[in-house]
N, C-alpha and C. Protein backbone atom coordinates (compact mmCIF):
# COMPACT_ATOMS: atom_id res chain seq x y z
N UNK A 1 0.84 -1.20 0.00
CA UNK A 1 0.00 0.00 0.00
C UNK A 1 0.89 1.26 0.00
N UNK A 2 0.86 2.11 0.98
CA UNK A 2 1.39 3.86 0.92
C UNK A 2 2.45 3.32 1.83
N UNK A 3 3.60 3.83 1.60
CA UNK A 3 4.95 3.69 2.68
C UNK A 3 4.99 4.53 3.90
N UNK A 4 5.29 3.60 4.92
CA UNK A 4 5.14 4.23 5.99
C UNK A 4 5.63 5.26 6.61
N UNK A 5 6.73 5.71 5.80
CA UNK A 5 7.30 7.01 6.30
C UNK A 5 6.08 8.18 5.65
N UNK A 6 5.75 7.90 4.82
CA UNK A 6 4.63 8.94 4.34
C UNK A 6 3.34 9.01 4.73
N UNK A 7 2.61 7.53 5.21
CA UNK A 7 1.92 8.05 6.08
C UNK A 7 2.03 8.42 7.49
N UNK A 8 3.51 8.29 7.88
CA UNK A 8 3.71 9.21 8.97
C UNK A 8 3.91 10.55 8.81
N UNK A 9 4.36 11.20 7.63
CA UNK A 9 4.48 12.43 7.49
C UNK A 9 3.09 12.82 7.90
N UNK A 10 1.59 12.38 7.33
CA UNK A 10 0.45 12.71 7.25
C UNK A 10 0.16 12.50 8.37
N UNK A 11 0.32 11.64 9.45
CA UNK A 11 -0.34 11.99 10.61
C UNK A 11 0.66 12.69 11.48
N UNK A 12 1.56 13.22 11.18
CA UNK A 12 1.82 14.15 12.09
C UNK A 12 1.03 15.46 11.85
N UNK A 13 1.07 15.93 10.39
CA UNK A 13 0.13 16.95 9.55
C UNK A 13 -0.84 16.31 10.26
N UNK A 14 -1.62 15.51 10.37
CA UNK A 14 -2.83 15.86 10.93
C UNK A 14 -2.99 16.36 12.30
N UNK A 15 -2.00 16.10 12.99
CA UNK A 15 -1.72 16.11 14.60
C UNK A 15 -1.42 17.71 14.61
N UNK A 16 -0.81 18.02 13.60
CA UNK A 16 -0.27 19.69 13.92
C UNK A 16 -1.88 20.31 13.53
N UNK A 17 -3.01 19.73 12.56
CA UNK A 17 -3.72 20.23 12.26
C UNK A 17 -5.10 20.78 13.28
N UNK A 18 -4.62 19.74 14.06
CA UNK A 18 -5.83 19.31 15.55
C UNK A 18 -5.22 20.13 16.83
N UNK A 19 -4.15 20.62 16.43
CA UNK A 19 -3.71 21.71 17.59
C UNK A 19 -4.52 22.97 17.36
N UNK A 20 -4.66 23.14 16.62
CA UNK A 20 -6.23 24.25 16.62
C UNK A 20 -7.24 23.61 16.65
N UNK A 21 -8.19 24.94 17.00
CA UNK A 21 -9.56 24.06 17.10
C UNK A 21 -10.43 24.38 15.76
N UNK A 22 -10.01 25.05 14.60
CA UNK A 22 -10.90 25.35 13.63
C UNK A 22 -10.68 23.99 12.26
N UNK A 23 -10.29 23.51 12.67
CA UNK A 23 -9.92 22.01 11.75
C UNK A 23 -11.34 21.75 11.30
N UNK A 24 -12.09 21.21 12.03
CA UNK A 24 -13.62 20.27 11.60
C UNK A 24 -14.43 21.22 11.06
N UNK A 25 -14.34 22.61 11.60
CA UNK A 25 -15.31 23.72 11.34
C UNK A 25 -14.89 23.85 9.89
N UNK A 26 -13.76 24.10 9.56
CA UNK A 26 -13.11 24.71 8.09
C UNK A 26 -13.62 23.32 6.87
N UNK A 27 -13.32 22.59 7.63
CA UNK A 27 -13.63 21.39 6.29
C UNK A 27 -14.68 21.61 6.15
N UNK A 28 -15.87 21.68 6.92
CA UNK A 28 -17.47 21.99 6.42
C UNK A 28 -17.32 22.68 5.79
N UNK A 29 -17.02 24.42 6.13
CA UNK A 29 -17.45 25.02 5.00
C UNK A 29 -16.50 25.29 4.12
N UNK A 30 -15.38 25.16 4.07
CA UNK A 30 -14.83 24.40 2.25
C UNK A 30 -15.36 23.08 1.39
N UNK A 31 -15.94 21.93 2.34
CA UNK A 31 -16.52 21.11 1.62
C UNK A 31 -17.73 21.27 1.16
N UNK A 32 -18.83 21.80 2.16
CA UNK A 32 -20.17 22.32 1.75
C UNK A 32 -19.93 23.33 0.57
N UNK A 33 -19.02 24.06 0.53
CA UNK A 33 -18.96 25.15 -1.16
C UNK A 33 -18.66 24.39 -1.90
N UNK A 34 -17.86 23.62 -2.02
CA UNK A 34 -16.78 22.84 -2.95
C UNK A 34 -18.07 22.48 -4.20
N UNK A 35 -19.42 21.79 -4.02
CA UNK A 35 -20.03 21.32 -4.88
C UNK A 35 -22.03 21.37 -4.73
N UNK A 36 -22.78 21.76 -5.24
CA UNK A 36 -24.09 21.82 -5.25
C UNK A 36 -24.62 20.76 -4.23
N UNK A 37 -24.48 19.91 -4.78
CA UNK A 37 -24.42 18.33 -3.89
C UNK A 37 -24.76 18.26 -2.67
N UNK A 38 -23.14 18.73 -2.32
CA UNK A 38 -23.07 18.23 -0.88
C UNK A 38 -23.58 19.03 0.44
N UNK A 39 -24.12 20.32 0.38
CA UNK A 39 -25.58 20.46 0.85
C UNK A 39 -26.26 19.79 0.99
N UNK A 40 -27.37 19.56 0.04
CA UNK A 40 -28.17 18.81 0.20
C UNK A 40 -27.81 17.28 0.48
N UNK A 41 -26.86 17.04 1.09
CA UNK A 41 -26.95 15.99 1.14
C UNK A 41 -26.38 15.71 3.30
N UNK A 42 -26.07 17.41 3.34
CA UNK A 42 -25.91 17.33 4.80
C UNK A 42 -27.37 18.50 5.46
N UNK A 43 -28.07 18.17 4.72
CA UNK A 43 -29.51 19.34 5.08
C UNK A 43 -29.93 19.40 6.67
N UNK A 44 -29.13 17.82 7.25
CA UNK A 44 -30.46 17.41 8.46
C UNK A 44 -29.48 16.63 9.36
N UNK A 45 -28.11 17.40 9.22
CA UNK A 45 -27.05 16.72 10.03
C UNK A 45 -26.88 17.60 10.86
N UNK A 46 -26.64 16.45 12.37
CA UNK A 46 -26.20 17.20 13.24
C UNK A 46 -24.34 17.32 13.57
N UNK A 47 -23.78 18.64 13.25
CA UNK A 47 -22.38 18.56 12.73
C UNK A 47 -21.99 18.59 14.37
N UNK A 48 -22.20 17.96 14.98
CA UNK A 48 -21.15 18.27 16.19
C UNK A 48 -21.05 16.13 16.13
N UNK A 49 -22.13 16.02 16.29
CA UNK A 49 -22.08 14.41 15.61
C UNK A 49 -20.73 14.48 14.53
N UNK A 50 -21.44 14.86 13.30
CA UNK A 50 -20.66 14.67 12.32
C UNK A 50 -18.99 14.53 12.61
N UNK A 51 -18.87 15.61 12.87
CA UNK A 51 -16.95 16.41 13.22
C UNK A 51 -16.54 14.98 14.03
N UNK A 52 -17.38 14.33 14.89
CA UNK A 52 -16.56 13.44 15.61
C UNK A 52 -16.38 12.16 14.46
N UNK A 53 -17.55 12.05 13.94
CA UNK A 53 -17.33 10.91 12.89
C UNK A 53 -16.37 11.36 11.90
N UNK A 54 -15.93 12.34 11.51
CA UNK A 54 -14.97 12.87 10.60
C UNK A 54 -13.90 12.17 11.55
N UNK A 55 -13.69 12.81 12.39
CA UNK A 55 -12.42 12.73 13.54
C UNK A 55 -12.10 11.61 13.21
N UNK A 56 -12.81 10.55 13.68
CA UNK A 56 -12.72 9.30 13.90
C UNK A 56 -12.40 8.27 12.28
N UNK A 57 -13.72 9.07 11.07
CA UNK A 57 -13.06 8.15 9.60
C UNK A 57 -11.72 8.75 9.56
N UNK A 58 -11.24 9.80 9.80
CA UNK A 58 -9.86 10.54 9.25
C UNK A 58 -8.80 9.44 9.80
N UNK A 59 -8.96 8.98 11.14
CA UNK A 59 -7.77 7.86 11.67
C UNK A 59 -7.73 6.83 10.81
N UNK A 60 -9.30 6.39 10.60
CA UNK A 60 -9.62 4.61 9.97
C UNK A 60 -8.52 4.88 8.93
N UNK A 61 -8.84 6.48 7.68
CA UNK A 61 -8.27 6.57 6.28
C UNK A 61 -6.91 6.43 6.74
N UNK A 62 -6.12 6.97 7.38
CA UNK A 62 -5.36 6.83 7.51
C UNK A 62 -4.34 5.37 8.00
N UNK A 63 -5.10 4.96 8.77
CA UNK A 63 -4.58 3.69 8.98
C UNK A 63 -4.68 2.54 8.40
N UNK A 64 -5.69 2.83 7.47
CA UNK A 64 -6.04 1.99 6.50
C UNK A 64 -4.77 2.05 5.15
N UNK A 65 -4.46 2.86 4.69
CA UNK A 65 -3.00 3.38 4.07
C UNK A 65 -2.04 2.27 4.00
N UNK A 66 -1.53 2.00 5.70
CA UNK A 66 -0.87 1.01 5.07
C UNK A 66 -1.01 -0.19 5.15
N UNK A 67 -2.23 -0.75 4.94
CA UNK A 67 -2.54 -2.13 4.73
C UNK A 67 -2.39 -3.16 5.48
N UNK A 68 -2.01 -2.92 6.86
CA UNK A 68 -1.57 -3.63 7.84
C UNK A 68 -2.37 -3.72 8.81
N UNK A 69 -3.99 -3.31 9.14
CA UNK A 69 -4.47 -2.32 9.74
C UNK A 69 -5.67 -3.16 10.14
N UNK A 70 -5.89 -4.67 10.57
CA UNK A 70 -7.49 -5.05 10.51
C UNK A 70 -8.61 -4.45 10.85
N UNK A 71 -8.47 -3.71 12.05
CA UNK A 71 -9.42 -2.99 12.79
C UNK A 71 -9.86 -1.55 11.70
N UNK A 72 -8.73 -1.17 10.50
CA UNK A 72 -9.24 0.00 9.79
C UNK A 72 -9.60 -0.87 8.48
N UNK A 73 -9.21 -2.00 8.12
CA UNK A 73 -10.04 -2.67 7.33
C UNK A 73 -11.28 -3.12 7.33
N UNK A 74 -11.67 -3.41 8.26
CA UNK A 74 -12.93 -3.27 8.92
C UNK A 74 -13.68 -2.52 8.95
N UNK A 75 -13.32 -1.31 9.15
CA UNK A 75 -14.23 -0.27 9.37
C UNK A 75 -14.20 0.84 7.96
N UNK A 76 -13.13 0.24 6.92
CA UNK A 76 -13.25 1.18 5.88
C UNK A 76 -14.51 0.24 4.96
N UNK A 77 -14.28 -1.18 5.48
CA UNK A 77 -15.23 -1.72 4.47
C UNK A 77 -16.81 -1.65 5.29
N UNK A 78 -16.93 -1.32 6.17
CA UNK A 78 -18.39 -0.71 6.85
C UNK A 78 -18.72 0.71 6.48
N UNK A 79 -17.74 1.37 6.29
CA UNK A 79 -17.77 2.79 5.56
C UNK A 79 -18.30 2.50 3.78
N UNK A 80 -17.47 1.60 3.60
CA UNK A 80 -17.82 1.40 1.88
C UNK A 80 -19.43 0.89 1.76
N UNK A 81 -20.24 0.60 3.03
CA UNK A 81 -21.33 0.13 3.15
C UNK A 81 -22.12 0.98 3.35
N UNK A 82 -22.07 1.57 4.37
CA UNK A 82 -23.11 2.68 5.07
C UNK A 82 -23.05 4.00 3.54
N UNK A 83 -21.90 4.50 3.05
CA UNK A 83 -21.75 5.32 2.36
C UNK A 83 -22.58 4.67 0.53
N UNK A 84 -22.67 3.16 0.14
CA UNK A 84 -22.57 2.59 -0.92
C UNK A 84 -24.40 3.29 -1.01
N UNK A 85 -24.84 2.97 -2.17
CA UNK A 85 -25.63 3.05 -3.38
C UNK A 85 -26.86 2.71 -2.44
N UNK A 86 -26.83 1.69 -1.89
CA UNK A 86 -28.19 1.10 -0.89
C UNK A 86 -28.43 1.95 0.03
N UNK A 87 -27.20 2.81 0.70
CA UNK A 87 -27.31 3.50 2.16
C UNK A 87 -27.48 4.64 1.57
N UNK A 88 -26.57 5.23 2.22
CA UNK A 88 -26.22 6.66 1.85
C UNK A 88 -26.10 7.40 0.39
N UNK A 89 -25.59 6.65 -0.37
CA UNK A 89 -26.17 6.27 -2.04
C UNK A 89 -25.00 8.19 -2.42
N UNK A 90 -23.58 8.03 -1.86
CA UNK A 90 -22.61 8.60 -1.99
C UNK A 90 -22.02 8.58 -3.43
N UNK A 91 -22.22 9.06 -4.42
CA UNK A 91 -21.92 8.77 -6.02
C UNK A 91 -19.99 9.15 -5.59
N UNK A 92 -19.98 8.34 -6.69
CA UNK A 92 -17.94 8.55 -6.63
C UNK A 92 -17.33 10.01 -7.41
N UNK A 93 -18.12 10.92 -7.69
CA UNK A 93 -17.59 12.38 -8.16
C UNK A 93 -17.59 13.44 -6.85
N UNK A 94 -18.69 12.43 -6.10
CA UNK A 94 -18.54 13.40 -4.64
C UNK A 94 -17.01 13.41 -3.30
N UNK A 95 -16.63 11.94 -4.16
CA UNK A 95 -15.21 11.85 -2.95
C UNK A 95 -14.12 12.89 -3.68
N UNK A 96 -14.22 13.12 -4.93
CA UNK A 96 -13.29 14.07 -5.41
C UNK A 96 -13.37 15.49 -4.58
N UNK A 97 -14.95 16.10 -4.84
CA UNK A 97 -14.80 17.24 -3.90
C UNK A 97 -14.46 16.95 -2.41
N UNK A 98 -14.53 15.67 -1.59
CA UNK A 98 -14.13 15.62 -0.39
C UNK A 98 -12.41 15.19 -0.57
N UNK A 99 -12.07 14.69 -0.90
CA UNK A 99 -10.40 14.57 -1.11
C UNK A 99 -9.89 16.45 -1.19
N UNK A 100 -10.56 17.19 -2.05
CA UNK A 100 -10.07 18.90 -2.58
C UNK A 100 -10.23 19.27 -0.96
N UNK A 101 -11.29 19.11 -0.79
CA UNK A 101 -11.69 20.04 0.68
C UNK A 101 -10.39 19.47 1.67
N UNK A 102 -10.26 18.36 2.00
CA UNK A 102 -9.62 18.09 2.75
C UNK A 102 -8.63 18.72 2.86
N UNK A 103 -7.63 18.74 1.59
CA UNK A 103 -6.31 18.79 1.25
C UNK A 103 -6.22 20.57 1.42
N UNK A 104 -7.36 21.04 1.13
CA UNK A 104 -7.22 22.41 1.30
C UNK A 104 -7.52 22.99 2.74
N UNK A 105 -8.29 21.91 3.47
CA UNK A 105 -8.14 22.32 4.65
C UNK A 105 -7.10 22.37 5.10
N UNK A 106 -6.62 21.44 5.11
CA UNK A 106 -5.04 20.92 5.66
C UNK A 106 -4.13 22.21 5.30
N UNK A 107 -4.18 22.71 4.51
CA UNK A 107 -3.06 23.51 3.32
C UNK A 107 -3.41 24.80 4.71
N UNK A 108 -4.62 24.89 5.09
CA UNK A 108 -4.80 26.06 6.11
C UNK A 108 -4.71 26.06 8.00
N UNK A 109 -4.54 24.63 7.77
CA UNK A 109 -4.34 24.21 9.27
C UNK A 109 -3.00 24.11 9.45
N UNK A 110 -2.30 23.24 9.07
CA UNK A 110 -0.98 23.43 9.62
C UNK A 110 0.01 23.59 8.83
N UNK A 111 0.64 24.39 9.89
CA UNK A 111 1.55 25.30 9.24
C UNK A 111 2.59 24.87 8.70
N UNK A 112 3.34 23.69 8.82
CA UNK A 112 3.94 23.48 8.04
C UNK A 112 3.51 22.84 6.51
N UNK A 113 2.64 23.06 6.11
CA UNK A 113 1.98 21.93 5.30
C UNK A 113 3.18 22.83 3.59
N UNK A 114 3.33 21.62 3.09
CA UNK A 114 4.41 22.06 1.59
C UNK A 114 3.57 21.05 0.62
N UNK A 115 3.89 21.08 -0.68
CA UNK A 115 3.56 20.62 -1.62
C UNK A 115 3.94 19.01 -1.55
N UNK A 116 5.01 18.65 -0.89
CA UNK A 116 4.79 17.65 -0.83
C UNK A 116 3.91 16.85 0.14
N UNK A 117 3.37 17.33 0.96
CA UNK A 117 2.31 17.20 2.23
C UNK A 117 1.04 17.19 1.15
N UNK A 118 0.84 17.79 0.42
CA UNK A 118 -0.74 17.65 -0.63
C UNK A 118 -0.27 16.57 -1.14
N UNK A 119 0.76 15.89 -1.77
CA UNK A 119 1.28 14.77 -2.44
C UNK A 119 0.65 13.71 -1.49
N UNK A 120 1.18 13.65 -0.68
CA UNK A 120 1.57 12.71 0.61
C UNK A 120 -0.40 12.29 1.30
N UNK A 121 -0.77 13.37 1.05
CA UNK A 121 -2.34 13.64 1.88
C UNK A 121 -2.79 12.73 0.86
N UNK A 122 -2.73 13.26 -0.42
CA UNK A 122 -3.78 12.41 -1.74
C UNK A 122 -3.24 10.83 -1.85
N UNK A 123 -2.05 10.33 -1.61
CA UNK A 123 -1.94 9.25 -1.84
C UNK A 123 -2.26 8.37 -0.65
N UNK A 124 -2.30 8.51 0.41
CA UNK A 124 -2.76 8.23 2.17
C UNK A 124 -4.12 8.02 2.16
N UNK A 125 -4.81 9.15 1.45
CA UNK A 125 -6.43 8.72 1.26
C UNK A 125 -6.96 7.99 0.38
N UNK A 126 -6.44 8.18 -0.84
CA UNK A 126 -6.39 7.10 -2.22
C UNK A 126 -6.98 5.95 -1.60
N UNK A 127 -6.39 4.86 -1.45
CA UNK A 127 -6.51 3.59 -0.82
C UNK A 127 -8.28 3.30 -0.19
N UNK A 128 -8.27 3.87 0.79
CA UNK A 128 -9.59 3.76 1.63
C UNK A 128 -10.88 4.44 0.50
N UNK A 129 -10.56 5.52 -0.04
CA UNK A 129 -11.62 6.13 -1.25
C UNK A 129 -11.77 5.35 -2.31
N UNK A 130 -10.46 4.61 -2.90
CA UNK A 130 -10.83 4.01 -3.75
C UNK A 130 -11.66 2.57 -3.44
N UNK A 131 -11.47 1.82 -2.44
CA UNK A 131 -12.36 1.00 -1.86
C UNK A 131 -13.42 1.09 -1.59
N UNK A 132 -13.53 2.21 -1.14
CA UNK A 132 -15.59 3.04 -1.25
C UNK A 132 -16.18 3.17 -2.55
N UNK A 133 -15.40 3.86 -3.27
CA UNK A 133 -16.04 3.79 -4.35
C UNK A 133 -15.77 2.51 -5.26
N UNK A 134 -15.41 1.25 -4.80
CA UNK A 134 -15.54 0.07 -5.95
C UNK A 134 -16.82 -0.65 -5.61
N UNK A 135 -17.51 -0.37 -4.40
CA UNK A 135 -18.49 -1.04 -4.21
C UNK A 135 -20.09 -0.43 -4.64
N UNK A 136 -19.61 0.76 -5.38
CA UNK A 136 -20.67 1.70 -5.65
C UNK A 136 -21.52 0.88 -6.72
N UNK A 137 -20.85 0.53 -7.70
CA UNK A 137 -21.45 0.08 -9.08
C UNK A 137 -21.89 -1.34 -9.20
N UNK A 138 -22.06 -1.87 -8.36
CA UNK A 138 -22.07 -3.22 -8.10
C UNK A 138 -23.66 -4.06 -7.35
């Protein structure tokens, strides 16, 4: 899967990112603009819920990365469920605007974040997104 020095780069970036407290707040509203969509599709959420379930998929994605991970294999393929076509019925053009949001959150949270940190972010999440979305069409 993703080499482990790189997804350690990313969770330290995430760790510097969680030293503030505007992390969960900023991804909403960069992700809620990012696309028509995804409004309506958080119309009737309660975001203090949400932010923790963010909190919490952000570890799974991450630990899921490097493939070693049962407990985030597990729970990315319960994610690929709850999120798939039957549930939540999450189309795969919508993880693109959530991958942008992210990466741009990040780009505003911590401060060290460089171009290779957006490198490093997109290939760390890759893995777990692309597994969500293979179960879409099916």
């Amino acid at each position: 899967m993703v080499e482990k020095s790189t997804v350690a780069r990313v969770h330290n970036s995430f760790g510097r990112c969680l030293l503030g407290d505007r992390f969960f707040d900023r991804f909403y509203e960069i992700f809620l603009a990012s696309n028509d969509e995804v409004p309506k599709r958080f119309a009737k959420t309660d975001f203090k819920k949400q932010k923790e379930l963010l909190r919490h998929g952000l570890g799974t994605v991450l630990n899921y990365a490097t493939g070693s991970n049962a407990m985030a294999n597990h729970a990315v393929a319960r994610l690929k469920t709850s999120h798939g076509k039957e549930n939540l019925n999450i189309p795969p053009a919508l993880y693109a605007s959530w991958i942008d949001s992210l990466v741009k959150t990040v780009s505003e949270c911590d401060p060290e974040f460089t171009e290779q940190l957006r490198e490093d972010w997109q290939e760390v999440v890759m893995p777990a997104i692309k597994e969500m979305v293979s179960g879409y069409s099916k």
